[in-house]
N, C-alpha and C. Protein backbone atom coordinates (compact mmCIF):
# COMPACT_ATOMS: atom_id res chain seq x y z
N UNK A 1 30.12 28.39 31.13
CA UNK A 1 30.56 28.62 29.76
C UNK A 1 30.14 27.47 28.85
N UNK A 2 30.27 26.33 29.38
CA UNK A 2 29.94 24.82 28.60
C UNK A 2 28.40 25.05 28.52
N UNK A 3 26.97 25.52 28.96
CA UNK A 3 25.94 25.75 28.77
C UNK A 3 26.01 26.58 27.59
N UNK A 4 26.48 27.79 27.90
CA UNK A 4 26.45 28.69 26.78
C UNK A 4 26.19 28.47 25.31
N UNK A 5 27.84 27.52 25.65
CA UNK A 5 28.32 27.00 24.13
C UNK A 5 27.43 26.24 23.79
N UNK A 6 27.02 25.45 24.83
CA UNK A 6 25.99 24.35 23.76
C UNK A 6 24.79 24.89 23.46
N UNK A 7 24.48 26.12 23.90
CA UNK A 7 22.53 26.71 23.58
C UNK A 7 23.14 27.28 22.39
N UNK A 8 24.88 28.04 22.02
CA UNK A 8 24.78 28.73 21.06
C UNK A 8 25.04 28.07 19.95
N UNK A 9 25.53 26.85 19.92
CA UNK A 9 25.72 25.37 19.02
C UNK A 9 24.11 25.18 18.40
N UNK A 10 23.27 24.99 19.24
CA UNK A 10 21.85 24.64 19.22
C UNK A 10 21.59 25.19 18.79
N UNK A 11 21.38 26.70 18.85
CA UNK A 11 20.83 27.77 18.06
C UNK A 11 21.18 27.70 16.63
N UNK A 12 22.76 27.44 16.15
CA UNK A 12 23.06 27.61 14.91
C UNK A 12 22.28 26.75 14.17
N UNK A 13 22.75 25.16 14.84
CA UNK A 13 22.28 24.36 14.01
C UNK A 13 20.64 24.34 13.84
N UNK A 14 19.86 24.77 14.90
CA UNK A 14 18.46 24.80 14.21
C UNK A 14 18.02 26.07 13.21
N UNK A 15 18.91 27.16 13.10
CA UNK A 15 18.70 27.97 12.08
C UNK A 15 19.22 27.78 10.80
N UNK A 16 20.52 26.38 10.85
CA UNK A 16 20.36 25.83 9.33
C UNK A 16 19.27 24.95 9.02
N UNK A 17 18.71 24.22 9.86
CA UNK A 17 17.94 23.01 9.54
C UNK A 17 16.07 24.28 9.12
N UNK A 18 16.49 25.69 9.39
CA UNK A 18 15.06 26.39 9.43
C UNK A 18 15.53 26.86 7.85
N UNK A 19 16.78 27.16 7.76
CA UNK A 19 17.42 27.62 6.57
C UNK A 19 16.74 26.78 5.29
N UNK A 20 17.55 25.29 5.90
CA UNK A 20 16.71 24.41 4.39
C UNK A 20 15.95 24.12 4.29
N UNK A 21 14.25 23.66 5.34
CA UNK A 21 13.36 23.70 5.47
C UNK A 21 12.45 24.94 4.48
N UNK A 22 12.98 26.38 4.55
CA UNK A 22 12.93 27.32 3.87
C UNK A 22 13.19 27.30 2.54
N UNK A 23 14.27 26.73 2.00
CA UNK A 23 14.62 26.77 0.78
C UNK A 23 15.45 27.68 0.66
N UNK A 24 16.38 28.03 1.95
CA UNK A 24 16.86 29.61 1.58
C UNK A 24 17.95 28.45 1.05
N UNK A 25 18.76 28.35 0.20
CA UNK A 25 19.59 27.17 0.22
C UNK A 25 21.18 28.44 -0.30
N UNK A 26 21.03 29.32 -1.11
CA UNK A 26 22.02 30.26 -1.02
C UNK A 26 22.95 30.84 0.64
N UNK A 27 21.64 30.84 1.24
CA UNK A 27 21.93 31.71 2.61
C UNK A 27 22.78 30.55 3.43
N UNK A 28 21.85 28.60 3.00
CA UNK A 28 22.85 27.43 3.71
C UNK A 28 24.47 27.50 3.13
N UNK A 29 24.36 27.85 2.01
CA UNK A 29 25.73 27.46 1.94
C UNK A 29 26.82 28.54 2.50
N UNK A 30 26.12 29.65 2.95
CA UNK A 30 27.48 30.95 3.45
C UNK A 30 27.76 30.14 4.84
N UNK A 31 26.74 29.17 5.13
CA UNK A 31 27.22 28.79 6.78
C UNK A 31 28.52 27.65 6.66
N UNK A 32 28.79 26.87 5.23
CA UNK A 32 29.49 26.24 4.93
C UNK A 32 31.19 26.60 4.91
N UNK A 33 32.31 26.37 5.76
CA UNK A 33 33.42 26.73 5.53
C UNK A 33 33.86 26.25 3.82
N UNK A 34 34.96 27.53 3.55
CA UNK A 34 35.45 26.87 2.09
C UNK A 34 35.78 25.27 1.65
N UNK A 35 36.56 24.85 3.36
CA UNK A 35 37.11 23.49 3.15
C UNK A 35 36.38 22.80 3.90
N UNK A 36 35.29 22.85 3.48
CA UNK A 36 34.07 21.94 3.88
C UNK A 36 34.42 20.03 3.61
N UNK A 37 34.20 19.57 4.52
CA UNK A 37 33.92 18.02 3.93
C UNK A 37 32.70 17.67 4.24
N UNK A 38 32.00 17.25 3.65
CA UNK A 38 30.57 16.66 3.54
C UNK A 38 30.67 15.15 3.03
N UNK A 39 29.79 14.28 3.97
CA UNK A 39 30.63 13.01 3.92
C UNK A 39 29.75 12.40 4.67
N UNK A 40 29.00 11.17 3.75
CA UNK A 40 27.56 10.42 4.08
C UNK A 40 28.07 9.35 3.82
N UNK A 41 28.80 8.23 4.85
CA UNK A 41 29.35 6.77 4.24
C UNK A 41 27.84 5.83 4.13
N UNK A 42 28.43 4.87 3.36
CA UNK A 42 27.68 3.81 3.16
C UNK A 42 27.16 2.99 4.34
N UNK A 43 26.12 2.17 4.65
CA UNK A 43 26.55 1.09 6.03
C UNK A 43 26.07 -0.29 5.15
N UNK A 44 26.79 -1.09 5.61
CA UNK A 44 26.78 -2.63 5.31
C UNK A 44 26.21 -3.59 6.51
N UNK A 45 25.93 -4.15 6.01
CA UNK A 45 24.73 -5.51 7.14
C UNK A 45 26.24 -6.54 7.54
N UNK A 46 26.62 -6.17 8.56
CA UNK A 46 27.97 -7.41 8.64
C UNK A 46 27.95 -8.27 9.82
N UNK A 47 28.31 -9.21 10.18
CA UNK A 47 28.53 -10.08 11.04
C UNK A 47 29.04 -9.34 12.03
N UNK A 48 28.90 -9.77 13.14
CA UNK A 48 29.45 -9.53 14.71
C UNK A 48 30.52 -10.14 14.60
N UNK A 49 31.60 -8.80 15.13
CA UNK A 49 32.97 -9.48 15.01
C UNK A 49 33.75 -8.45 14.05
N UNK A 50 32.92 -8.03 12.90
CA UNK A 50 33.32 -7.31 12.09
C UNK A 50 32.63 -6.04 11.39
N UNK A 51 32.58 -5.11 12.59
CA UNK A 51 31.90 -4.27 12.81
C UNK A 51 33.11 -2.87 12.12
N UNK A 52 33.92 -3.24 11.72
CA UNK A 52 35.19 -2.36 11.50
C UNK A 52 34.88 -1.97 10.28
N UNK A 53 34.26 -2.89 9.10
CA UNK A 53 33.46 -3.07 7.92
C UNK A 53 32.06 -2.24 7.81
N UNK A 54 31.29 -2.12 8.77
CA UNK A 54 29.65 -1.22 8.48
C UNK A 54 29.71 -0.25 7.44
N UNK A 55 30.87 0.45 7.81
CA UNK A 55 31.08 1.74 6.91
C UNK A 55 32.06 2.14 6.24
N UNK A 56 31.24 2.21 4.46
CA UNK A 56 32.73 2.78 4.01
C UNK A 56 33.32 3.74 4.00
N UNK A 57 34.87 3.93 3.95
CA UNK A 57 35.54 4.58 4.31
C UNK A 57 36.08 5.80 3.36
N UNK A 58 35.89 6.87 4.04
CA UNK A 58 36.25 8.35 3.41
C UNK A 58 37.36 8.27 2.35
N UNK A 59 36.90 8.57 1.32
CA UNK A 59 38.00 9.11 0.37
C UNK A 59 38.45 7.76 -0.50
N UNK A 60 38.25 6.58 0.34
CA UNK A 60 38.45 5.41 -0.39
C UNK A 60 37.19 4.47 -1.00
N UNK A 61 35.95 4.24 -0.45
CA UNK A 61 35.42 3.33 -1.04
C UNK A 61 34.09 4.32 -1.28
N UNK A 62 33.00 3.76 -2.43
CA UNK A 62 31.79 4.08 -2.80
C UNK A 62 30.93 4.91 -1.66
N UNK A 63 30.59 5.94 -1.65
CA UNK A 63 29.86 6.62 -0.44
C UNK A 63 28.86 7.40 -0.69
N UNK A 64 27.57 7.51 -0.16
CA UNK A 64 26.17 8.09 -0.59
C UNK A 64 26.72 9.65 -0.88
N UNK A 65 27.48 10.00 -0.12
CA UNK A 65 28.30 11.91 -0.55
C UNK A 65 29.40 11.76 -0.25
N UNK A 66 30.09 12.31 -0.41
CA UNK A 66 31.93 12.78 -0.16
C UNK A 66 32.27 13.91 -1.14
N UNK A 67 31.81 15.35 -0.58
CA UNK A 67 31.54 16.39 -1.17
C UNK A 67 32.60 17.99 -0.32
N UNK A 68 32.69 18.49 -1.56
CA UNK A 68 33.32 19.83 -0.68
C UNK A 68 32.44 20.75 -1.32
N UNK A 69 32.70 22.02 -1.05
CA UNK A 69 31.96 23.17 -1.26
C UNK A 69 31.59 23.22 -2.24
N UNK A 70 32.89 22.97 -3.38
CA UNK A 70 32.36 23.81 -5.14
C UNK A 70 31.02 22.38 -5.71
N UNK A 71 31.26 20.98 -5.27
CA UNK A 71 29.67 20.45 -5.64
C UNK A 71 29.17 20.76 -4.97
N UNK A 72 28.87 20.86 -3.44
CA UNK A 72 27.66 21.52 -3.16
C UNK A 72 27.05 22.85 -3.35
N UNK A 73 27.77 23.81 -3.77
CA UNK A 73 27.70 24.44 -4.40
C UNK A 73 26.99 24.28 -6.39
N UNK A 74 27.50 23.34 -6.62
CA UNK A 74 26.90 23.34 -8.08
C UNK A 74 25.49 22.48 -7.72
N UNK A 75 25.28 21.47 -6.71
CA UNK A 75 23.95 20.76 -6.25
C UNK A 75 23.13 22.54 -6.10
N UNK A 76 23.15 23.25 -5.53
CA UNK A 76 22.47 24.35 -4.90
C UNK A 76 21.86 25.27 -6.45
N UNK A 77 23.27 25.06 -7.00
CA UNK A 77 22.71 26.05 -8.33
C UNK A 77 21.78 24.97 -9.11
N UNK A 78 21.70 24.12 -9.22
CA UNK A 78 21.21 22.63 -9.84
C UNK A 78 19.62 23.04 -9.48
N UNK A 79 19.49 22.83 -8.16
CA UNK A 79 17.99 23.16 -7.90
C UNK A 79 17.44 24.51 -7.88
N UNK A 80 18.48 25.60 -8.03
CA UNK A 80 17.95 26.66 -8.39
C UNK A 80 17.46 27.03 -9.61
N UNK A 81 17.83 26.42 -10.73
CA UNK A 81 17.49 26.77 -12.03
C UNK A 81 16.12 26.37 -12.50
N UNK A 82 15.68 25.47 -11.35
CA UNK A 82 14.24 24.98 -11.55
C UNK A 82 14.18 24.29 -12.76
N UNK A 83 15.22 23.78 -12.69
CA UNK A 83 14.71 22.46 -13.96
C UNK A 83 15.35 21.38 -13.58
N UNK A 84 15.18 20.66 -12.40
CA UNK A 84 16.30 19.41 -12.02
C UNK A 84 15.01 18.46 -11.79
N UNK A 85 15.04 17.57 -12.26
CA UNK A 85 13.85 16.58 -12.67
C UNK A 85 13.85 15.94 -11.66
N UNK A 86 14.69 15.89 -9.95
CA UNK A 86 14.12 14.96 -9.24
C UNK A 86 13.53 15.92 -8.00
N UNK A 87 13.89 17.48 -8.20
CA UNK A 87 12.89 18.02 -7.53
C UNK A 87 11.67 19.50 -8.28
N UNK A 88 11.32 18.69 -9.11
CA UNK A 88 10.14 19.87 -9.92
C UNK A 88 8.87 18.35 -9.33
N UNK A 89 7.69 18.61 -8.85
CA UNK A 89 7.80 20.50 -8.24
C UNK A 89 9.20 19.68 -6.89
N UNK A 90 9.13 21.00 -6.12
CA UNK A 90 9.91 20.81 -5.23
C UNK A 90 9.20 20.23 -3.92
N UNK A 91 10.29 19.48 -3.01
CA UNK A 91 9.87 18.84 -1.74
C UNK A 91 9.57 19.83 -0.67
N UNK A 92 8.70 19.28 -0.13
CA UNK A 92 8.81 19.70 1.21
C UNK A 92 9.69 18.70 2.24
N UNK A 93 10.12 19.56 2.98
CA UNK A 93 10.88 18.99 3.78
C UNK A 93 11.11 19.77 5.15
N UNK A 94 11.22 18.79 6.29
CA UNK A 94 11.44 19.13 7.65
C UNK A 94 12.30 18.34 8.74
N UNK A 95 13.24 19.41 8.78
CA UNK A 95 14.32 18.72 9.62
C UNK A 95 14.47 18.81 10.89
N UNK A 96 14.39 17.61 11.65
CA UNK A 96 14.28 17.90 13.32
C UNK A 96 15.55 17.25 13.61
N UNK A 97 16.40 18.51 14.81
CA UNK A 97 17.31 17.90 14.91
C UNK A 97 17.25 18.06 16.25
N UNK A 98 18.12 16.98 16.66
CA UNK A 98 18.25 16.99 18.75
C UNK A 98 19.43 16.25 19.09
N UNK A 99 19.37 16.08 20.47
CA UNK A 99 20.11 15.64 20.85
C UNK A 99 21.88 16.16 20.88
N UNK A 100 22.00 17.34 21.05
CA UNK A 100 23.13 18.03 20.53
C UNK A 100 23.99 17.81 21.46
N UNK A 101 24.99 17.20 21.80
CA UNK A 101 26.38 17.41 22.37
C UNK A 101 27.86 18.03 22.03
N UNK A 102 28.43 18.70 22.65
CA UNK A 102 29.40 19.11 22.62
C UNK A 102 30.46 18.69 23.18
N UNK A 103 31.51 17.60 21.89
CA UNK A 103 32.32 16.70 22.27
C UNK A 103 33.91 17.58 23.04
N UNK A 104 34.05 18.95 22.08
CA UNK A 104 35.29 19.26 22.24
C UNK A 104 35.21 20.49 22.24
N UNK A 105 36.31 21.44 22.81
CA UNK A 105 36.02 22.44 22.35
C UNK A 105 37.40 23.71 22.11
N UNK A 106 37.93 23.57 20.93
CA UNK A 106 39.50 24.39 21.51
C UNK A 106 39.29 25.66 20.33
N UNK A 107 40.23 26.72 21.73
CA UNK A 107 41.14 25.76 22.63
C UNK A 107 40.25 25.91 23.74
N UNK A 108 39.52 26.39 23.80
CA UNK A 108 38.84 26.59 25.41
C UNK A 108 37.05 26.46 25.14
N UNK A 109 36.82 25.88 26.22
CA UNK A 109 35.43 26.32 25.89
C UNK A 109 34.75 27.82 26.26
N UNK A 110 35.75 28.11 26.42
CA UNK A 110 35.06 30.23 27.33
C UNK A 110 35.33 30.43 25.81
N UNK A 111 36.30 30.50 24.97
CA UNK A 111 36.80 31.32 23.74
C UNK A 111 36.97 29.92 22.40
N UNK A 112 36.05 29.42 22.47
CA UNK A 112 36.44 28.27 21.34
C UNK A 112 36.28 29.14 19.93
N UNK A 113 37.56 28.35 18.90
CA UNK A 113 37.85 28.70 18.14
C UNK A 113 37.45 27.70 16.96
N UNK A 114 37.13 26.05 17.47
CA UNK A 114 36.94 25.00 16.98
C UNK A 114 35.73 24.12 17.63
N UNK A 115 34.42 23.67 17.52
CA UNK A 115 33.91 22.90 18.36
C UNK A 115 33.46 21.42 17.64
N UNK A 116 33.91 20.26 18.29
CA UNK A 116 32.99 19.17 18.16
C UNK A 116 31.68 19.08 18.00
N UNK A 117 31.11 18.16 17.57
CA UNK A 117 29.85 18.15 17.80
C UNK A 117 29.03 17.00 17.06
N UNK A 118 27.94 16.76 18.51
CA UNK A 118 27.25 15.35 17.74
C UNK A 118 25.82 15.73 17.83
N UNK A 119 24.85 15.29 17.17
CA UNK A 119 23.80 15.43 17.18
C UNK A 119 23.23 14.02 16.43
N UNK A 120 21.60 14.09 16.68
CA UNK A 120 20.68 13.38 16.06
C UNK A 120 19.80 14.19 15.17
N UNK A 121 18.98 13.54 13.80
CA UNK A 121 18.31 14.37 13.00
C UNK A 121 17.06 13.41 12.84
N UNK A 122 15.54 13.77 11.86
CA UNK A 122 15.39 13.34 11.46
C UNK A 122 14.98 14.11 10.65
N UNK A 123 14.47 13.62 9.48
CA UNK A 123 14.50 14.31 8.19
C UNK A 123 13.22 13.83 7.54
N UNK A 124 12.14 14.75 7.54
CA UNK A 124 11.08 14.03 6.87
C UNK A 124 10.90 14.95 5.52
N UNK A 125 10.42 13.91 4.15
CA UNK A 125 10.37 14.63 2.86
C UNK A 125 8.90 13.95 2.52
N UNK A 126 8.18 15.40 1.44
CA UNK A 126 7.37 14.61 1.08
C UNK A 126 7.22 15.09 -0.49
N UNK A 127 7.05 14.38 -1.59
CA UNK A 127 7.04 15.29 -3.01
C UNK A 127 5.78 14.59 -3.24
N UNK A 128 5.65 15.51 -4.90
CA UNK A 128 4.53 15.25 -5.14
C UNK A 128 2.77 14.95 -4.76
N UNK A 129 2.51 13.64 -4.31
CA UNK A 129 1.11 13.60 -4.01
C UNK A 129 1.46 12.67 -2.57
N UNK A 130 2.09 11.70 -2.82
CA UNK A 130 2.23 10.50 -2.20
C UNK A 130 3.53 9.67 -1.61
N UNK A 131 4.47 10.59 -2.87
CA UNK A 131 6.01 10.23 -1.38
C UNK A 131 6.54 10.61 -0.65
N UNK A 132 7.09 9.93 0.03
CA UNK A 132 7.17 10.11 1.57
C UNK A 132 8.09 9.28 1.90
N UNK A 133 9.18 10.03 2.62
CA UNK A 133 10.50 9.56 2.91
C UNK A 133 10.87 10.03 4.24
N UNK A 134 11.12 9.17 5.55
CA UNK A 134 11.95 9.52 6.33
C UNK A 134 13.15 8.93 6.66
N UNK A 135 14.17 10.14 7.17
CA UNK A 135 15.63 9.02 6.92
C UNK A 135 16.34 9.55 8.77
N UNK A 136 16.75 8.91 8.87
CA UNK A 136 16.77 8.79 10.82
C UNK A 136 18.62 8.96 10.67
N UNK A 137 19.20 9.56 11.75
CA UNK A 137 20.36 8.80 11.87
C UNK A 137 21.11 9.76 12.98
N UNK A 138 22.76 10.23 12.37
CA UNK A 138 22.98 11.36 13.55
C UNK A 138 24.49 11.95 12.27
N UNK A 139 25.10 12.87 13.40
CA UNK A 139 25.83 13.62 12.76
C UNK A 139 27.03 13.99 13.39
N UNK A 140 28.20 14.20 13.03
CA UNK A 140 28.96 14.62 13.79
C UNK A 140 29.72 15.42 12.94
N UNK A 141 29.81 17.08 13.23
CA UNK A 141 30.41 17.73 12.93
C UNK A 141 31.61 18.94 13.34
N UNK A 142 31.98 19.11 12.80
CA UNK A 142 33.35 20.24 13.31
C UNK A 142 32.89 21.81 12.85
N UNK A 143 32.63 22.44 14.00
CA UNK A 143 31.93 23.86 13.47
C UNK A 143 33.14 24.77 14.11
N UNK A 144 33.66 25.90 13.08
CA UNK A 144 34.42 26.86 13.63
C UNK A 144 33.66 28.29 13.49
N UNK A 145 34.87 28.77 14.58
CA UNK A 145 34.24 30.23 14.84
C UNK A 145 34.58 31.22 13.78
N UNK A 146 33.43 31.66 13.00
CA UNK A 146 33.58 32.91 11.51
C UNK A 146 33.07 34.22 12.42
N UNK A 147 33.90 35.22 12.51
CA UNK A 147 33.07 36.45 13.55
C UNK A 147 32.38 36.04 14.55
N UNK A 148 31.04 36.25 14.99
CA UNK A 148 30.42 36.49 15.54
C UNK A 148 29.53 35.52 15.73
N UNK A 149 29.91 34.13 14.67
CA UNK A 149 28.84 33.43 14.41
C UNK A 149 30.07 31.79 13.87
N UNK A 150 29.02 31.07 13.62
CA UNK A 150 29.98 30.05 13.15
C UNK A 150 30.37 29.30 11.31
N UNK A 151 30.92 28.28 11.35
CA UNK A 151 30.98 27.88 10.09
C UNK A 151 30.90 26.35 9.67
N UNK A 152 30.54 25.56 9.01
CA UNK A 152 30.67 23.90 8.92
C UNK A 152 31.77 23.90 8.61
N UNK A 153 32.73 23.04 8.91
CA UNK A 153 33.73 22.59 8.24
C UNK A 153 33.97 21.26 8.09
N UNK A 154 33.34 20.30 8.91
CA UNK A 154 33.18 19.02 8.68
C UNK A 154 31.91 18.41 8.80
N UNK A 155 31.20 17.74 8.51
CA UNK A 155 30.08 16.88 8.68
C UNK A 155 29.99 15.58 7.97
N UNK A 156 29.85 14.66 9.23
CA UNK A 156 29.48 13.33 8.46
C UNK A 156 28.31 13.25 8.71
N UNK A 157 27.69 12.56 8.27
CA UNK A 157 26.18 11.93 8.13
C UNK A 157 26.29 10.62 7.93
N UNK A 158 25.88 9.98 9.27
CA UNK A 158 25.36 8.12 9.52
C UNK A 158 23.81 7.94 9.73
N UNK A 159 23.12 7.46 8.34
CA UNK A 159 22.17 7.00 8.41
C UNK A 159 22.02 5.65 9.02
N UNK A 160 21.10 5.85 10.01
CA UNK A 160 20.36 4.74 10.96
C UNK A 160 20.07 3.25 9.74
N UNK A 161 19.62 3.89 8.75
CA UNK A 161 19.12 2.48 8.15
C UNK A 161 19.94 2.28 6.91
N UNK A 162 19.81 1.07 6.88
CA UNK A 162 20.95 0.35 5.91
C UNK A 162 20.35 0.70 3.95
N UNK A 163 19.23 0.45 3.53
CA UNK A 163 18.55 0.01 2.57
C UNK A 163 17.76 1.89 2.13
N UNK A 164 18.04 2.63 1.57
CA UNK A 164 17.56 3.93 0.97
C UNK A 164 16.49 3.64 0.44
N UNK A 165 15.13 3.42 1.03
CA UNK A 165 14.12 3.85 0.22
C UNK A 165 13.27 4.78 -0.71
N UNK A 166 14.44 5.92 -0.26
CA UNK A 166 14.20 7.45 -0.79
C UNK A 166 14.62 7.08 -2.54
N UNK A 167 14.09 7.77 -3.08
CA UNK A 167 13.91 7.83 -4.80
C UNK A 167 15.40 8.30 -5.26
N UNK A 168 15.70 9.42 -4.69
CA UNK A 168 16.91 10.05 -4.45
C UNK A 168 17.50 10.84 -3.45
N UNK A 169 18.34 11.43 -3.44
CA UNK A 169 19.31 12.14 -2.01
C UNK A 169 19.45 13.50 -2.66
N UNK A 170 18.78 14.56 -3.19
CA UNK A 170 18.60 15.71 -3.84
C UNK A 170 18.49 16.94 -2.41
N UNK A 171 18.05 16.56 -1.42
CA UNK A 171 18.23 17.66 0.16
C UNK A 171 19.64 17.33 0.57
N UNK A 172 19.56 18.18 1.28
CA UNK A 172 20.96 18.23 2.43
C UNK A 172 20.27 17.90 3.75
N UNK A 173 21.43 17.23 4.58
CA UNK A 173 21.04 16.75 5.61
C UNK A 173 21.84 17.42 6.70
């Protein structure tokens, strides 16, 4: 049953990452639960010792996203109207994701109703002629069971690198 779950975990998540790759970005957000948290902390360069500090913290300090449905939702309509000046023309983009584990799974893993989950991504963008952005890191999210199929309801996003060279954060990760 624990195989199962994790090929059918795998499956979802590479048909969102084919989703936004696509641009279907209407079709990404039905995979989104209503009470979505979307939630990209900051990381800080800190001393050993005080590793409790790397990242800021949800809901309280400055954070690259800390988002629920209705902005990501208005981000989605944003780039649909084809006039959002940090993606005309629009990116290409390709998301590889791996490394998928399945931390939890309730209540059961034969009949889960709730699953953990960690993964790795990477995310390559390219606009225009000449930029070019890749952003490395991993993910850990809470996917529940909608019918037949599943739903996001939590996702954080920990970027690997400290310093955003990207122009802006206009994709989903």
């Amino acid at each position: 049953a624990r195989l199962l779950l994790k090929d059918e975990v795998e499956q979802f998540l590479f048909a969102e990452a084919e989703l936004l790759d696509d641009r279907q970005y209407e079709e990404w957000l039905s995979l989104l639960d209503d009470d979505i948290r979307y939630w990209m902390p900051m990381r800080r360069n800190v001393k050993f010792g005080e590793l409790e500090r790397e990242f800021t913290r949800e809901g309280q300090d400055i954070n690259w996203f800390d988002e629920g449905k209705d902005t990501l939702t208005r981000r989605v309509n944003q780039i649909l109207t084809g006039v959002h000046w940090a993606e005309e023309p629009l990116s290409r983009i390709c998301h590889i994701v791996s490394n998928v584990q399945v931390l939890d799974a309730q209540p059961s893993t034969s009949e889960p109703s709730e699953v953990s989950v960690k993964c790795r991504f990477i995310i390559y963008r390219n606009r225009v002629e000449t930029e070019t952005d890749f952003l490395v890191g991993k993910r850990e999210e809470l996917l529940r069971r909608a019918g037949d199929g599943w739903k996001i309801a939590r996702r954080k996003i920990v970027l690997d690198q400290n310093v955003l060279m990207a122009k802006n954060l206009t994709f989903f990760f």
